[in-house]
PDB file of N, CA and C in Angstrom:
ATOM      1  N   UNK A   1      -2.345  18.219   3.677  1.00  0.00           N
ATOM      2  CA  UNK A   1      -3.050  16.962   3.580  1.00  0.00           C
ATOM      3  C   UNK A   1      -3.620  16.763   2.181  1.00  0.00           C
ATOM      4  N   UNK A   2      -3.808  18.251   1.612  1.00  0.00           N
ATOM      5  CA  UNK A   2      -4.236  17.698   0.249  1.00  0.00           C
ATOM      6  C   UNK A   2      -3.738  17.592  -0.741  1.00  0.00           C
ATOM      7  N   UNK A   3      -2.285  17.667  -1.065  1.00  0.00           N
ATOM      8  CA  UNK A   3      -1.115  17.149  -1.686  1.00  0.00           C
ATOM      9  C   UNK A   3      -1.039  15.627  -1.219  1.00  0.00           C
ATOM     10  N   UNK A   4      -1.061  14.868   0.060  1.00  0.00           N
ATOM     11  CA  UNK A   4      -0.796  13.671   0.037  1.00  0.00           C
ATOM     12  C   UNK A   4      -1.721  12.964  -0.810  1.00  0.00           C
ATOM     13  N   UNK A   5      -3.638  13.308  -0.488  1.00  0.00           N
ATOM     14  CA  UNK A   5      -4.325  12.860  -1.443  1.00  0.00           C
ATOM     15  C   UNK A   5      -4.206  12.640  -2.605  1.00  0.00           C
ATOM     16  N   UNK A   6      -3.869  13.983  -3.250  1.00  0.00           N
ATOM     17  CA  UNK A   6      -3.244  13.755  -4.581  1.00  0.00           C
ATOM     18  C   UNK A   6      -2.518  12.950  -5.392  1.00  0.00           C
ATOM     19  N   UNK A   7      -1.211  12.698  -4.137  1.00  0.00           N
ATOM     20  CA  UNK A   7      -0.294  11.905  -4.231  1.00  0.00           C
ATOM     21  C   UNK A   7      -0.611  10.215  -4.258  1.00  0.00           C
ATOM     22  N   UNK A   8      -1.955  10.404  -3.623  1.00  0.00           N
ATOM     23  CA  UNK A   8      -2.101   8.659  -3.076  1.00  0.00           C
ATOM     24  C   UNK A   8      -2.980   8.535  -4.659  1.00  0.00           C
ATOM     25  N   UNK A   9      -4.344   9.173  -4.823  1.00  0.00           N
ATOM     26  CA  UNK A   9      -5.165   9.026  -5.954  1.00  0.00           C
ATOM     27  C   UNK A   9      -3.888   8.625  -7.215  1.00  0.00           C
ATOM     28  N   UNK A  10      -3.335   9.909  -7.903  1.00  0.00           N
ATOM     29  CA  UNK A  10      -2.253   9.373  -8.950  1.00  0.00           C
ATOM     30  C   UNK A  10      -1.123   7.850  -8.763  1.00  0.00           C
ATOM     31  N   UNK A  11      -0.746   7.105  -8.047  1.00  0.00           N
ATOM     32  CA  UNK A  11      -0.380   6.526  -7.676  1.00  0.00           C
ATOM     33  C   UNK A  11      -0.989   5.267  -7.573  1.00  0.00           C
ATOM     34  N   UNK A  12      -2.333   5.275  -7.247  1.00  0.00           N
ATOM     35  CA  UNK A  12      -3.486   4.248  -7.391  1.00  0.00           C
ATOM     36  C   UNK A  12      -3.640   4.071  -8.976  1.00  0.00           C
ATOM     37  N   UNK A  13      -3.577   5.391  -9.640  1.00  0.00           N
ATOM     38  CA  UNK A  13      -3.778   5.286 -10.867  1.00  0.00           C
ATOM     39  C   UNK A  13      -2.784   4.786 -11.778  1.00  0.00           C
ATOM     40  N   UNK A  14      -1.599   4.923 -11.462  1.00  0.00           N
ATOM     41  CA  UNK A  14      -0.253   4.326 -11.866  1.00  0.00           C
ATOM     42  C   UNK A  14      -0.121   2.813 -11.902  1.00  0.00           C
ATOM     43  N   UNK A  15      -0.733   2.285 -10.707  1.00  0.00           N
ATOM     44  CA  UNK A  15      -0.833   1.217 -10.437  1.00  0.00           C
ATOM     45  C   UNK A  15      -1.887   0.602 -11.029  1.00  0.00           C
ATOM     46  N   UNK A  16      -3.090   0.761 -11.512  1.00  0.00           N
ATOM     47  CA  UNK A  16      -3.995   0.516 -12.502  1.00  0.00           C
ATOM     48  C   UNK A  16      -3.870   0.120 -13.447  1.00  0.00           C
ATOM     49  N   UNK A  17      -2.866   1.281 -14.315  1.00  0.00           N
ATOM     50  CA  UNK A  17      -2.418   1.157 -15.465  1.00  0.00           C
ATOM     51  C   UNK A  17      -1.412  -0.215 -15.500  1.00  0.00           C
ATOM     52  N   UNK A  18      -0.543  -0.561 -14.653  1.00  0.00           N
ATOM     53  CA  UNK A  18       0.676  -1.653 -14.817  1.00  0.00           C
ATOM     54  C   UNK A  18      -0.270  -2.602 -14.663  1.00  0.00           C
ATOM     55  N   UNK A  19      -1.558  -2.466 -13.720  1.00  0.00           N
ATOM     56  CA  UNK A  19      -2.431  -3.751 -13.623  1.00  0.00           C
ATOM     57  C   UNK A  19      -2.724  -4.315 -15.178  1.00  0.00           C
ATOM     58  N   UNK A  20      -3.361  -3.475 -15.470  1.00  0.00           N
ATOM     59  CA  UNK A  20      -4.170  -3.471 -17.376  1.00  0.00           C
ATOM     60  C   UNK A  20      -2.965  -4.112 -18.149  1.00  0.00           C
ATOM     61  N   UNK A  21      -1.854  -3.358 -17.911  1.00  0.00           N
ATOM     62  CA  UNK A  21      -0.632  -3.795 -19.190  1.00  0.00           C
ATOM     63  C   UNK A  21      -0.781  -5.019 -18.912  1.00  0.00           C
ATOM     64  N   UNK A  22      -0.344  -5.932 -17.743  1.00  0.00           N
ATOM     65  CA  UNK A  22      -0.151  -7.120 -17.019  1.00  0.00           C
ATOM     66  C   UNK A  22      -1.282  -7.896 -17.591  1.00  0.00           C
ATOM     67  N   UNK A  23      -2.975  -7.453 -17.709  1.00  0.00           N
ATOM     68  CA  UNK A  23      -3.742  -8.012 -18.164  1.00  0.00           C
ATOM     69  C   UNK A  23      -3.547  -8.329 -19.755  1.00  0.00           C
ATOM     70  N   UNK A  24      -2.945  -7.289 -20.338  1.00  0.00           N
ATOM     71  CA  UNK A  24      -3.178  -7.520 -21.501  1.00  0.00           C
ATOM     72  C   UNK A  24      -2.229  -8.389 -22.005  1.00  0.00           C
ATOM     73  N   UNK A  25      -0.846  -8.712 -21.585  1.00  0.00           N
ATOM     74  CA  UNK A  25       0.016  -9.247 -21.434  1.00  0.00           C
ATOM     75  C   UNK A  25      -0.443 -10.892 -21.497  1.00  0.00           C
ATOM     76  N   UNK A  26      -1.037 -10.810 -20.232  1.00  0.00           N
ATOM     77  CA  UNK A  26      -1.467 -12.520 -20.117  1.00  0.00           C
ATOM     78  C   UNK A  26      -2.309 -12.831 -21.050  1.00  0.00           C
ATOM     79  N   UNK A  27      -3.160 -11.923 -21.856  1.00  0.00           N
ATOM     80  CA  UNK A  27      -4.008 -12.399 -22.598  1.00  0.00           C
ATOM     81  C   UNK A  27      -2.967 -12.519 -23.646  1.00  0.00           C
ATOM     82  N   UNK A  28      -2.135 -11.626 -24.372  1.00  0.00           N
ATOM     83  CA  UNK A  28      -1.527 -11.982 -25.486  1.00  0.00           C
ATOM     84  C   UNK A  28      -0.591 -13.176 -25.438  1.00  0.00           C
ATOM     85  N   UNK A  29      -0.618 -13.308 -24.122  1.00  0.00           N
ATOM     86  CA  UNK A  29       0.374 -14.991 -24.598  1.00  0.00           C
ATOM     87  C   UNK A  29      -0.451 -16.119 -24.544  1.00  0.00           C
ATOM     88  N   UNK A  30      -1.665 -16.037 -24.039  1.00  0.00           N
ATOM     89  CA  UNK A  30      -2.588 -17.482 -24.686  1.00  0.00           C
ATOM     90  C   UNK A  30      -2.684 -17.258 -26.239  1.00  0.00           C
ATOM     91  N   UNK A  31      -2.789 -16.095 -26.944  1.00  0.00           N
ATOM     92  CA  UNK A  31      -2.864 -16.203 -28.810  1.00  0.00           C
ATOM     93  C   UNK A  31      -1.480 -16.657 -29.521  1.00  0.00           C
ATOM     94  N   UNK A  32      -1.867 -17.345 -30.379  1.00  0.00           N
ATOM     95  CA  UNK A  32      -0.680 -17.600 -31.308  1.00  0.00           C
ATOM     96  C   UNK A  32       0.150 -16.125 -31.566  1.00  0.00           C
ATOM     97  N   UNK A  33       1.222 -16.657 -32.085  1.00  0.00           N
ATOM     98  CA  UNK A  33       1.520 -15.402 -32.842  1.00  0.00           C
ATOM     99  C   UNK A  33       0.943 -15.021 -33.884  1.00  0.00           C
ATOM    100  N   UNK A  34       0.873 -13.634 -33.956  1.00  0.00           N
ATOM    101  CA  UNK A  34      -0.149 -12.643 -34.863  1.00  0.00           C
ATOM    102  C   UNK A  34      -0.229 -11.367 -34.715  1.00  0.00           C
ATOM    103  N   UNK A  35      -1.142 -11.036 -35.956  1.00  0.00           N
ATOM    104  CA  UNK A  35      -1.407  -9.637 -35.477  1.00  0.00           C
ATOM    105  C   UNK A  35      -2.781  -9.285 -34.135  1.00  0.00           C
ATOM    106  N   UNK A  36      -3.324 -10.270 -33.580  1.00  0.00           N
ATOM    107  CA  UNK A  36      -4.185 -10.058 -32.631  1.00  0.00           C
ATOM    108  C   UNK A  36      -3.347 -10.141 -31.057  1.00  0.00           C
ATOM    109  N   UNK A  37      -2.033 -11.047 -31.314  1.00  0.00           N
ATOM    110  CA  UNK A  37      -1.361 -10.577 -30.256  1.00  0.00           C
ATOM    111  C   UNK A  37      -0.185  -9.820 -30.356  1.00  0.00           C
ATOM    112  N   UNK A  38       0.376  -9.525 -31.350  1.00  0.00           N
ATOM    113  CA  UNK A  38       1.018  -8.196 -31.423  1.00  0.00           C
ATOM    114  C   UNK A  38       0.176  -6.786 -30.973  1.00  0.00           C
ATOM    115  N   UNK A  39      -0.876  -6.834 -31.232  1.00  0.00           N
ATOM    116  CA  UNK A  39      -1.882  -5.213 -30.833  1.00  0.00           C
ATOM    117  C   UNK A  39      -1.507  -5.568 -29.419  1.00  0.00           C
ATOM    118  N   UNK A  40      -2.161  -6.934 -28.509  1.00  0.00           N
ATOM    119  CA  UNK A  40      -2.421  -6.686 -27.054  1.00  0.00           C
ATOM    120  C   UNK A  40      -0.654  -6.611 -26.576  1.00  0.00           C
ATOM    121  N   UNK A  41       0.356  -7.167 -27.075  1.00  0.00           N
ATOM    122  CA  UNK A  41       1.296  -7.004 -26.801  1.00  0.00           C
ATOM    123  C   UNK A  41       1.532  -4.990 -27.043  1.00  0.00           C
ATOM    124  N   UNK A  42       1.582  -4.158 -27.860  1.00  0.00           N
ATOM    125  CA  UNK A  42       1.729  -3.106 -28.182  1.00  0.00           C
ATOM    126  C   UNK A  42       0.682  -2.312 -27.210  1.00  0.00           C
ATOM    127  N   UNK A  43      -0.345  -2.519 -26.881  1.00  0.00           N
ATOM    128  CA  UNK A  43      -1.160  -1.985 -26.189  1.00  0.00           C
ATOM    129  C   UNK A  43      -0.673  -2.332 -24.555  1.00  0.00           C
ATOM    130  N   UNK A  44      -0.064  -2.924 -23.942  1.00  0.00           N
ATOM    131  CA  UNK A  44       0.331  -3.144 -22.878  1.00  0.00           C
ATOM    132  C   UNK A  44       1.100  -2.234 -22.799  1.00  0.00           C
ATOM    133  N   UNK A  45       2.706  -2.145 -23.876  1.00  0.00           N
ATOM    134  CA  UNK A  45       3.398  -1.224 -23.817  1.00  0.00           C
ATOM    135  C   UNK A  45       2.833  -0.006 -23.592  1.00  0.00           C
ATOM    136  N   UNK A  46       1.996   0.652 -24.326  1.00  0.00           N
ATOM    137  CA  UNK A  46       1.569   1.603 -24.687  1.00  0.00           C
ATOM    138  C   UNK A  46       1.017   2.344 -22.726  1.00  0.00           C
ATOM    139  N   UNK A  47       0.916   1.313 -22.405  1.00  0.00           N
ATOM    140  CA  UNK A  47       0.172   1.412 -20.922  1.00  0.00           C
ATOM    141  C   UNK A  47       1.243   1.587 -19.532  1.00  0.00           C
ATOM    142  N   UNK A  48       2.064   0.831 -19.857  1.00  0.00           N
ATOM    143  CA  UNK A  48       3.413   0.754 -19.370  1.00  0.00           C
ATOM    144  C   UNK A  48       4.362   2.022 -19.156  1.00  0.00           C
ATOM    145  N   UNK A  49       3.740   2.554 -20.773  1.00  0.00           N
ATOM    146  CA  UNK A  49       4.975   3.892 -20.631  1.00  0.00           C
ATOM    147  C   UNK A  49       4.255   5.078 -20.260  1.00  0.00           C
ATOM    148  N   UNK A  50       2.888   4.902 -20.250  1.00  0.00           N
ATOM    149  CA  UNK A  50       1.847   6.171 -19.914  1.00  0.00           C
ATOM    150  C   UNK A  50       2.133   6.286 -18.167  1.00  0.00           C
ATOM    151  N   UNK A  51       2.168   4.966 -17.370  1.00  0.00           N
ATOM    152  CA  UNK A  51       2.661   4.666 -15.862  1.00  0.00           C
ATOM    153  C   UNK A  51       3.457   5.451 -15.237  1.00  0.00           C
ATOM    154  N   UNK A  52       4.619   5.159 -16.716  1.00  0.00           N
ATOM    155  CA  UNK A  52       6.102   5.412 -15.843  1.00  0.00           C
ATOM    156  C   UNK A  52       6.105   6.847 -16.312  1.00  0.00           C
ATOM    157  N   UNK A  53       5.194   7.297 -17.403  1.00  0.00           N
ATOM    158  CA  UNK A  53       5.596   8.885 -17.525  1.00  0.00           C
ATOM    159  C   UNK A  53       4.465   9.497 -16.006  1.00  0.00           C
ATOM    160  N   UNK A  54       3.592   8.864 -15.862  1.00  0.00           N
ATOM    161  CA  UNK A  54       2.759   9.444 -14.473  1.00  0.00           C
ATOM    162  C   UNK A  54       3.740   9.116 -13.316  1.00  0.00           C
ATOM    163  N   UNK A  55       4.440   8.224 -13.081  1.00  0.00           N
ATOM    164  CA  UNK A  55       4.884   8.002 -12.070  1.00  0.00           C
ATOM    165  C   UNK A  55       6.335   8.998 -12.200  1.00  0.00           C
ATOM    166  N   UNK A  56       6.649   9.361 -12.681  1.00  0.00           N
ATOM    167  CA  UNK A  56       8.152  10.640 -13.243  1.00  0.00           C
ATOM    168  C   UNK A  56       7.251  11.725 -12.722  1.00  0.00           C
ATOM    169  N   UNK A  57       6.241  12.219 -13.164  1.00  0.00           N
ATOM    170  CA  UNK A  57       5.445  13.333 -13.254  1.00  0.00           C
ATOM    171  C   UNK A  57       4.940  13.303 -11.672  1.00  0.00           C
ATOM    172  N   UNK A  58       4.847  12.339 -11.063  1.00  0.00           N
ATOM    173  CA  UNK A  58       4.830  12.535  -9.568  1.00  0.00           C
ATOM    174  C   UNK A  58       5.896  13.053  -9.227  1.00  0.00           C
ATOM    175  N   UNK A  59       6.737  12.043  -9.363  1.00  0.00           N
ATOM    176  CA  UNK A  59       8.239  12.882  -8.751  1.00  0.00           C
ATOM    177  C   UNK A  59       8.596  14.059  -8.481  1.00  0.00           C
ATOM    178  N   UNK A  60       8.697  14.220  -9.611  1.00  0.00           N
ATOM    179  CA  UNK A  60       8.609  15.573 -10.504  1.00  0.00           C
ATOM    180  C   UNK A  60       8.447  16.661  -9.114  1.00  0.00           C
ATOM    181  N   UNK A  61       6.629  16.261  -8.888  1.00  0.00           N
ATOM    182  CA  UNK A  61       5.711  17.238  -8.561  1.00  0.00           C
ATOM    183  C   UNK A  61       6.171  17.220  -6.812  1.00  0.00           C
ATOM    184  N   UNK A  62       7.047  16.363  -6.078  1.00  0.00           N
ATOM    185  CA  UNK A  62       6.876  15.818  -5.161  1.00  0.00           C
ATOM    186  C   UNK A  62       8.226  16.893  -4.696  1.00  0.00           C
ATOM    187  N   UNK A  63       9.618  17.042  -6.061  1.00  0.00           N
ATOM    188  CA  UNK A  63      10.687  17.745  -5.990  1.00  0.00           C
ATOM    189  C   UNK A  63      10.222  18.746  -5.874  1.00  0.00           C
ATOM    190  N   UNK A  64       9.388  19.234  -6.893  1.00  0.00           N
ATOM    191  CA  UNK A  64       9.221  20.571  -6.854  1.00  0.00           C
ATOM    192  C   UNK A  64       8.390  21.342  -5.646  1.00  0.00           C
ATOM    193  N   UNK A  65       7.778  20.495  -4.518  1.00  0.00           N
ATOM    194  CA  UNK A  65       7.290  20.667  -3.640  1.00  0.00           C
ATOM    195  C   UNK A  65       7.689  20.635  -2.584  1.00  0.00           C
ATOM    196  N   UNK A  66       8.843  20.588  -2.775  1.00  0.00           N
ATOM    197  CA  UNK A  66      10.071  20.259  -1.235  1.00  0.00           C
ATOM    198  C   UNK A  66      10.879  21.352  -1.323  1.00  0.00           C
ATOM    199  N   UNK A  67      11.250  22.630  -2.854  1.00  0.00           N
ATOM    200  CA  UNK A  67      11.824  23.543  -2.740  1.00  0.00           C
ATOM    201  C   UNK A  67      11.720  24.370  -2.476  1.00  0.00           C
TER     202      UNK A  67
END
């Protein structure tokens, strides 16, 4: 049971993160183009790929727990 916890907490947190990118996202397309929306554009990414490396790193942990 306390592997699923685990599983649910990181996952919440995964999902956080795509929330934020998504936020930052919408904010950078109300700014002109610039360097104030190039950062929130780059900073979304930046959030995006931290997700998908947590969400791999579940996997990961989920394979290695089934062998």
């Amino acid at each position: 049971m306390g592997d699923t916890m685990a599983h649910i907490q990181v996952s919440t947190e995964t999902y956080a993160l795509l929330l934020q990118a998504k936020d930052f996202l919408v904010e950078a397309r109300r700014l002109k183009p610039g360097p104030a929306r190039n950062e929130l554009r780059e900073v979304a990414k930046v959030l995006r790929e931290i997700a998908k490396d947590d969400a791999q790193s579940i996997s990961d942990f989920d394979r290695a727990g089934r062998a």
